[in-house]
N, C-alpha and C. Protein backbone atom coordinates (compact mmCIF):
# COMPACT_ATOMS: atom_id res chain seq x y z
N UNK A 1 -156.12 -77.47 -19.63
CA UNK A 1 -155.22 -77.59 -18.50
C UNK A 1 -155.51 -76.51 -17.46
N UNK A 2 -156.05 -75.38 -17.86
CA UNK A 2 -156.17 -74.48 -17.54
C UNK A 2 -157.14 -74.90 -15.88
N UNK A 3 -158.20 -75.61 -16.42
CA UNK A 3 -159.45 -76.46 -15.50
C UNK A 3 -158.84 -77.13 -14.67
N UNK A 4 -157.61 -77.76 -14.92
CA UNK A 4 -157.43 -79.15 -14.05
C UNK A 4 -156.73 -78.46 -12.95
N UNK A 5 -155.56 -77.00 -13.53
CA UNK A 5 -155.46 -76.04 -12.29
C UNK A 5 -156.20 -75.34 -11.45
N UNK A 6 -157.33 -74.96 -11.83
CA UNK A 6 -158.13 -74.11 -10.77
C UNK A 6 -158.76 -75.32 -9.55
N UNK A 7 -159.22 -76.34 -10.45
CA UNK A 7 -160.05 -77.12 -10.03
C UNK A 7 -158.76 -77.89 -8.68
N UNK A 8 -157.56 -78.08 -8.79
CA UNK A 8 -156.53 -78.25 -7.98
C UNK A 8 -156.44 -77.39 -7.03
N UNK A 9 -155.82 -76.11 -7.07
CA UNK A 9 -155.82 -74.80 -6.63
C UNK A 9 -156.87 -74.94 -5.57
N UNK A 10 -158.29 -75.42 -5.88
CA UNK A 10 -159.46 -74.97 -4.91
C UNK A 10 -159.27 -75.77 -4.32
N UNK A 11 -158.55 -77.52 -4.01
CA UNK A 11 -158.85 -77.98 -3.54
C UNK A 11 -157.82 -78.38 -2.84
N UNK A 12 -156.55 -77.55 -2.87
CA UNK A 12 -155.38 -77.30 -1.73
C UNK A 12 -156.02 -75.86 -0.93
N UNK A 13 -156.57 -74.67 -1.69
CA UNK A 13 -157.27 -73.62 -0.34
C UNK A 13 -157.79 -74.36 -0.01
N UNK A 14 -158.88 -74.95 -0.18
CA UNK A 14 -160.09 -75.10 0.66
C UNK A 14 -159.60 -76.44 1.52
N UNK A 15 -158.64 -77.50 0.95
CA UNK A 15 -158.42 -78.83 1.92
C UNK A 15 -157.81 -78.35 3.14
N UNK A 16 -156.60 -76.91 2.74
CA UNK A 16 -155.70 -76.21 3.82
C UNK A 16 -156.91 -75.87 4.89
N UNK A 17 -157.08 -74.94 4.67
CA UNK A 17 -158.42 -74.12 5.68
C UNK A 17 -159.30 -75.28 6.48
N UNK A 18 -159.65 -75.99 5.44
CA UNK A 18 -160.53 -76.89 6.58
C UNK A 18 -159.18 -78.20 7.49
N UNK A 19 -158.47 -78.14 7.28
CA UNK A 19 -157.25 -79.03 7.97
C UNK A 19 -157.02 -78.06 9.13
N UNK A 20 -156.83 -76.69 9.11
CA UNK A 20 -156.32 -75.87 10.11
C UNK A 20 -157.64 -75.70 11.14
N UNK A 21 -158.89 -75.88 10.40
CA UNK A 21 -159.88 -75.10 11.13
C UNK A 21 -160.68 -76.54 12.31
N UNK A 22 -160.69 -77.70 11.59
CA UNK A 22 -160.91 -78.85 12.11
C UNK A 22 -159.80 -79.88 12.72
N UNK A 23 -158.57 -79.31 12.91
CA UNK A 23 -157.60 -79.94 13.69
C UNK A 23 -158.09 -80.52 14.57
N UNK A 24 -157.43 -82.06 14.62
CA UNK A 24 -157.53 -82.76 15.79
C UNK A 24 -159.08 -82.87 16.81
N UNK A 25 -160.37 -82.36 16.42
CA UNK A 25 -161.64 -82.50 16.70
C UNK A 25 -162.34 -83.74 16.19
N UNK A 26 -163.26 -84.12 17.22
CA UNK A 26 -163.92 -85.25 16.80
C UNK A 26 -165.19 -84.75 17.01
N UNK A 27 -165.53 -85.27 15.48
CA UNK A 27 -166.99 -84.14 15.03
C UNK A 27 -167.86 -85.63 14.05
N UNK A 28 -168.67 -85.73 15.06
CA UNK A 28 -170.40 -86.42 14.54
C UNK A 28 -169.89 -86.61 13.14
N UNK A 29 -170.99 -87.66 12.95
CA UNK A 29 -171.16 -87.86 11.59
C UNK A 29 -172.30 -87.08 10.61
N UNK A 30 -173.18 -86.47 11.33
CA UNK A 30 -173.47 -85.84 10.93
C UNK A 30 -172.81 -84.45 10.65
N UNK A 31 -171.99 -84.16 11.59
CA UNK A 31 -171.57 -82.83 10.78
C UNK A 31 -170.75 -83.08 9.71
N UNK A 32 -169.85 -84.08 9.63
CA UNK A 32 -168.89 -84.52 8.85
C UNK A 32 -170.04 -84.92 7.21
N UNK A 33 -170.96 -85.35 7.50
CA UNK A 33 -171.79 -85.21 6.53
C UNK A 33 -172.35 -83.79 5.62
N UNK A 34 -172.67 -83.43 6.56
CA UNK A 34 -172.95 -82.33 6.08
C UNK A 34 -171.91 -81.01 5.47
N UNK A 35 -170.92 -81.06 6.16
CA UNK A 35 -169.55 -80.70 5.62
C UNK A 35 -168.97 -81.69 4.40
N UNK A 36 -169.59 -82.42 4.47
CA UNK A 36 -168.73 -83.08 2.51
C UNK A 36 -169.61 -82.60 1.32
N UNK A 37 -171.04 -82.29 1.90
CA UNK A 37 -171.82 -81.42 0.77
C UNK A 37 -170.99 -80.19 0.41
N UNK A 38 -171.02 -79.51 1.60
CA UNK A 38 -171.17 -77.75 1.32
C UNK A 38 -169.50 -77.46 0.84
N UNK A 39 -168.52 -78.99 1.49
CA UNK A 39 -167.15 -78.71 1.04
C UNK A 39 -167.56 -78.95 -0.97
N UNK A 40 -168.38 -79.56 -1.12
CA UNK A 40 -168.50 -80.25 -2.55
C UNK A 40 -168.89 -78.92 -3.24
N UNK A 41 -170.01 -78.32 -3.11
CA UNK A 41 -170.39 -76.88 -3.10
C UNK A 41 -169.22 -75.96 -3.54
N UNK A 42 -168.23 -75.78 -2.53
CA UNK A 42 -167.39 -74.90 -2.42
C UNK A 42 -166.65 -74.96 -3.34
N UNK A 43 -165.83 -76.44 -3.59
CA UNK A 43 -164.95 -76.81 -4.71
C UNK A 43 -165.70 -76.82 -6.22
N UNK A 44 -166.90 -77.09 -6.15
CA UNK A 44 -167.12 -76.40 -7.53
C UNK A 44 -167.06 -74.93 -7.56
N UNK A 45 -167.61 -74.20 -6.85
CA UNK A 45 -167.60 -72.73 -7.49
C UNK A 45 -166.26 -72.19 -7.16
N UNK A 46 -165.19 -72.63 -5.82
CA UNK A 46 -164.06 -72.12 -6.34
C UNK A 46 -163.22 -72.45 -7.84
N UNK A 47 -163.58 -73.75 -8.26
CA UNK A 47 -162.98 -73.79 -9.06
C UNK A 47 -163.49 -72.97 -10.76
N UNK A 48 -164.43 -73.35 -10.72
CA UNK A 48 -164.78 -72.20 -11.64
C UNK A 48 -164.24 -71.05 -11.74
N UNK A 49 -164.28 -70.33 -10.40
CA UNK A 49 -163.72 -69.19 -10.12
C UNK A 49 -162.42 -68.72 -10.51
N UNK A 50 -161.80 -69.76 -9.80
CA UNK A 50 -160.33 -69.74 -10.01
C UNK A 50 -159.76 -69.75 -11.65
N UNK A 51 -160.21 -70.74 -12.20
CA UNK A 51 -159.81 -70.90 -13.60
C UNK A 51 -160.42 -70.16 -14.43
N UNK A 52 -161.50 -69.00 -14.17
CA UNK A 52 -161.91 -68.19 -14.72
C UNK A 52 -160.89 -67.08 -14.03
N UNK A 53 -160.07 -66.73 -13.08
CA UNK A 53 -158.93 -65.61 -12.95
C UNK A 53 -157.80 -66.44 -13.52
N UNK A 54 -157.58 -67.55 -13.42
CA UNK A 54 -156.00 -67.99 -14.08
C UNK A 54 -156.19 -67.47 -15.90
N UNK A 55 -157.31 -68.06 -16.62
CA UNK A 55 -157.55 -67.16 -17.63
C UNK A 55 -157.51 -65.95 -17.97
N UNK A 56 -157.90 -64.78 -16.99
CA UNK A 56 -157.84 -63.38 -17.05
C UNK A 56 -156.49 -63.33 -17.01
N UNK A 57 -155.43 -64.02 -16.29
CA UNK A 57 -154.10 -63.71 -15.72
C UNK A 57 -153.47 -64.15 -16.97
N UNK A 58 -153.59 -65.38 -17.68
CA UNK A 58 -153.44 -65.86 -18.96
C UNK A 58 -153.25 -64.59 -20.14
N UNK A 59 -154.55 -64.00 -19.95
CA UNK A 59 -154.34 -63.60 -21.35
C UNK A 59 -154.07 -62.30 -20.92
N UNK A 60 -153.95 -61.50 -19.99
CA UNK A 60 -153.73 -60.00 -19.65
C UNK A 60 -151.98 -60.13 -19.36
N UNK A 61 -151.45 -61.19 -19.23
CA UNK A 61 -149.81 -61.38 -19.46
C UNK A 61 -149.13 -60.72 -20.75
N UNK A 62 -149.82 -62.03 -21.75
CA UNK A 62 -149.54 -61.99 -23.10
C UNK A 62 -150.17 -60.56 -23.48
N UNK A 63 -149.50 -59.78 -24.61
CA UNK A 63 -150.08 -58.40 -25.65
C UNK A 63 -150.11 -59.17 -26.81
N UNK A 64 -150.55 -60.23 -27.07
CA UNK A 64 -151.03 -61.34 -28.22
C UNK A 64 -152.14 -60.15 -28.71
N UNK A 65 -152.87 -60.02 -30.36
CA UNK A 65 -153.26 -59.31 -31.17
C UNK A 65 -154.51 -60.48 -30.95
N UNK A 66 -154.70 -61.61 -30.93
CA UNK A 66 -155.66 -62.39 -30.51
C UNK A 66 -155.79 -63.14 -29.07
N UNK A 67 -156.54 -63.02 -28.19
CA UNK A 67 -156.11 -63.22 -26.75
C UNK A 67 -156.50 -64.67 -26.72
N UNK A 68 -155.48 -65.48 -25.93
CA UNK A 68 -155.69 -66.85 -25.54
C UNK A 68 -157.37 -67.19 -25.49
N UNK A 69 -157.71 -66.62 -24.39
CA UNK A 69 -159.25 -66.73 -23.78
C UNK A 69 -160.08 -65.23 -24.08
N UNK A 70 -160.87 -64.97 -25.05
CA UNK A 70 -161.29 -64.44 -25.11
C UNK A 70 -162.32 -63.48 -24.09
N UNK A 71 -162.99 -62.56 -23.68
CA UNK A 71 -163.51 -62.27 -22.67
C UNK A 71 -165.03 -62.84 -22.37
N UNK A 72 -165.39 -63.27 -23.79
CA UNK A 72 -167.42 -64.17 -23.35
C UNK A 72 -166.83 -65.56 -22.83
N UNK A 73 -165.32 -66.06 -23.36
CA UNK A 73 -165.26 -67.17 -22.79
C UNK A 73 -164.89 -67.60 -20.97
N UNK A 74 -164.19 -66.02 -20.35
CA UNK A 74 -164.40 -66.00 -18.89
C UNK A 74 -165.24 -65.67 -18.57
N UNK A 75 -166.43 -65.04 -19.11
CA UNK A 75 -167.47 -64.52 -18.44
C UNK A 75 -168.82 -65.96 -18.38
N UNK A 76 -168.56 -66.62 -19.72
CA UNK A 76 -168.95 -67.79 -19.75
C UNK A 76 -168.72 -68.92 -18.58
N UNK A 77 -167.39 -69.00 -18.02
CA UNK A 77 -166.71 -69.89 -16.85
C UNK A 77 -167.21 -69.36 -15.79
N UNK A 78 -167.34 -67.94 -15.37
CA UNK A 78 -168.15 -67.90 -14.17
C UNK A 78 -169.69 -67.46 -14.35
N UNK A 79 -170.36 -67.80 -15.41
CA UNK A 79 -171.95 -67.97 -15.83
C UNK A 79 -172.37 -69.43 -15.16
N UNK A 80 -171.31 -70.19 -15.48
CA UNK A 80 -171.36 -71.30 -15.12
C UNK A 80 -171.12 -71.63 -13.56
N UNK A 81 -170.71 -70.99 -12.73
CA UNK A 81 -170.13 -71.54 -11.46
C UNK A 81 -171.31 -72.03 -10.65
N UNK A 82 -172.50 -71.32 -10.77
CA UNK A 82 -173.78 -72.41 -9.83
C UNK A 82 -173.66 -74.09 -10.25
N UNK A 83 -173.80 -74.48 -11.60
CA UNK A 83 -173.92 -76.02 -11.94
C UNK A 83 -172.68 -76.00 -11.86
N UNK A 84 -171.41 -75.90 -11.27
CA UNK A 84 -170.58 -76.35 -10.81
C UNK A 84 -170.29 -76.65 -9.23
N UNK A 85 -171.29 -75.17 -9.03
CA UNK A 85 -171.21 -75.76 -6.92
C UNK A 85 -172.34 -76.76 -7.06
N UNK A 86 -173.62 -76.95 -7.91
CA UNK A 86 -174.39 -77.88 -7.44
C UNK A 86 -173.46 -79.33 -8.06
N UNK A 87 -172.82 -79.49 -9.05
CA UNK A 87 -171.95 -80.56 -8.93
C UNK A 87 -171.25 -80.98 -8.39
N UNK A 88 -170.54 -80.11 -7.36
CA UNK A 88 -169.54 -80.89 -6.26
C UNK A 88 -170.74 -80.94 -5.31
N UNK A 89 -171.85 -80.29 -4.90
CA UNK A 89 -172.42 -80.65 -3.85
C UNK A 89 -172.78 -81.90 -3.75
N UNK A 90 -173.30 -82.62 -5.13
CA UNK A 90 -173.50 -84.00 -5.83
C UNK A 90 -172.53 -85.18 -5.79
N UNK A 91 -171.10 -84.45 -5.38
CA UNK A 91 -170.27 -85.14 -5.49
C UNK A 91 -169.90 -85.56 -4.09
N UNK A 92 -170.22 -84.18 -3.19
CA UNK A 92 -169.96 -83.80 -1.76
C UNK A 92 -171.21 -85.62 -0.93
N UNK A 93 -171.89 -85.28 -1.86
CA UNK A 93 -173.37 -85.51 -1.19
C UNK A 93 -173.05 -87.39 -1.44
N UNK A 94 -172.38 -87.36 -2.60
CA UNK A 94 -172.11 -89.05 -3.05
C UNK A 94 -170.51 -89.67 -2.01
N UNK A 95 -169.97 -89.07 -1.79
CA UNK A 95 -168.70 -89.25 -0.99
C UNK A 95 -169.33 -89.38 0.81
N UNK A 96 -170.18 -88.47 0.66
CA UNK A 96 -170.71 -89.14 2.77
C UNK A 96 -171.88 -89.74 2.55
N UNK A 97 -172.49 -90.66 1.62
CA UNK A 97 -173.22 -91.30 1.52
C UNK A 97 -172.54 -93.01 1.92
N UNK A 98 -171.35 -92.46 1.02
CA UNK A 98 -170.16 -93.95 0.82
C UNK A 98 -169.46 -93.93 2.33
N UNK A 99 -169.46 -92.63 2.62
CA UNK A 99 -168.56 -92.58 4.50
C UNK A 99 -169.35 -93.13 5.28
N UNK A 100 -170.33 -92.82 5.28
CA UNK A 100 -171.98 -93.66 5.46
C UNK A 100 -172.04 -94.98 6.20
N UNK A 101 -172.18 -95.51 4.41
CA UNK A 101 -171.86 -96.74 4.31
C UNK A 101 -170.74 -97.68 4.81
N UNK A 102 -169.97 -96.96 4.62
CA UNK A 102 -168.37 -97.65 5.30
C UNK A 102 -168.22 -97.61 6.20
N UNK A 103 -168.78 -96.75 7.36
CA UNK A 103 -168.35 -96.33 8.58
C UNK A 103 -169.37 -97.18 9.03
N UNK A 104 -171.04 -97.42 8.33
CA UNK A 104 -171.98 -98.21 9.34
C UNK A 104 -171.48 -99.49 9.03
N UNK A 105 -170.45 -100.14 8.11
CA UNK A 105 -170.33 -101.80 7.71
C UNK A 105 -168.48 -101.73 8.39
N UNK A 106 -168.23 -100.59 8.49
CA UNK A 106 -167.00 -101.23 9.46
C UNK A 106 -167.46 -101.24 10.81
N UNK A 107 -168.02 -100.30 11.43
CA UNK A 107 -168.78 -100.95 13.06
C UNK A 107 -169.47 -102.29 13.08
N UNK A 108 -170.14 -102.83 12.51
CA UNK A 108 -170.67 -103.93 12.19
C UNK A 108 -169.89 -104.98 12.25
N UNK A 109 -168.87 -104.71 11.22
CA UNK A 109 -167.69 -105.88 11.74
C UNK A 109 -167.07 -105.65 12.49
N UNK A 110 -166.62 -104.72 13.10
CA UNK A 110 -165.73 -104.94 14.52
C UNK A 110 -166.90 -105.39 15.89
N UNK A 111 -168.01 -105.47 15.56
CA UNK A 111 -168.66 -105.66 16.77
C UNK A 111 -168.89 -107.31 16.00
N UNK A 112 -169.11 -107.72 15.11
CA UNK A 112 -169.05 -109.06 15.11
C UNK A 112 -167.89 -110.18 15.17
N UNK A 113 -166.74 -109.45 15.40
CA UNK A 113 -165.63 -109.86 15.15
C UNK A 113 -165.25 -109.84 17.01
């Protein structure tokens, strides 16, 4: 559960910030492309990140004699955070492929229509 929070967490910062920072602009498809990678990027390694401090915060609460999350197992969560930014980039990269697609087959029909 611990994952499904960070991985949340990153993706109210990071949806906030880019909502405030791209208000009301009309921005290419290419940039909008290229911004669903590096946003994909981002949300993996924040989230790693994050749920590797909600863990630290986890177990530095509790004075448990055995700690929830041990310390190789956070150091493990952010060992990991590159194949997690290259997985959202993958994910980033599969989501404006489909905006892509949708955006070139809805012009298509409104011009045949």
């Amino acid at each position: 559960i611990v994952a499904i929070l960070g991985t949340g967490a990153s993706i109210i910062y990071s949806g906030a910030w880019i909502a405030n920072r791209f208000n009301g602009r009309d921005l290419s498809l290419k940039t909008v492309f290229t911004g669903l990678i590096l946003w994909g990027m981002l949300l993996g390694a924040l989230s790693s990140f994050i749920t590797a401090l909600l863990m630290f915060f986890k177990t530095s609460w509790h004075g448990h004699a055995f700690p929830d999350y041990p310390l190789a197992l956070i150091i493990d969560m952010l060992a990991l955070m590159p194949i997690w930014a290259i997985c959202g980039g993958l994910l980033g990269l599969s989501s404006a492929i489909f905006l892509f697609l949708y955006d070139a087959n809805l012009g298509e029909a409104l011009v045949h229509n």
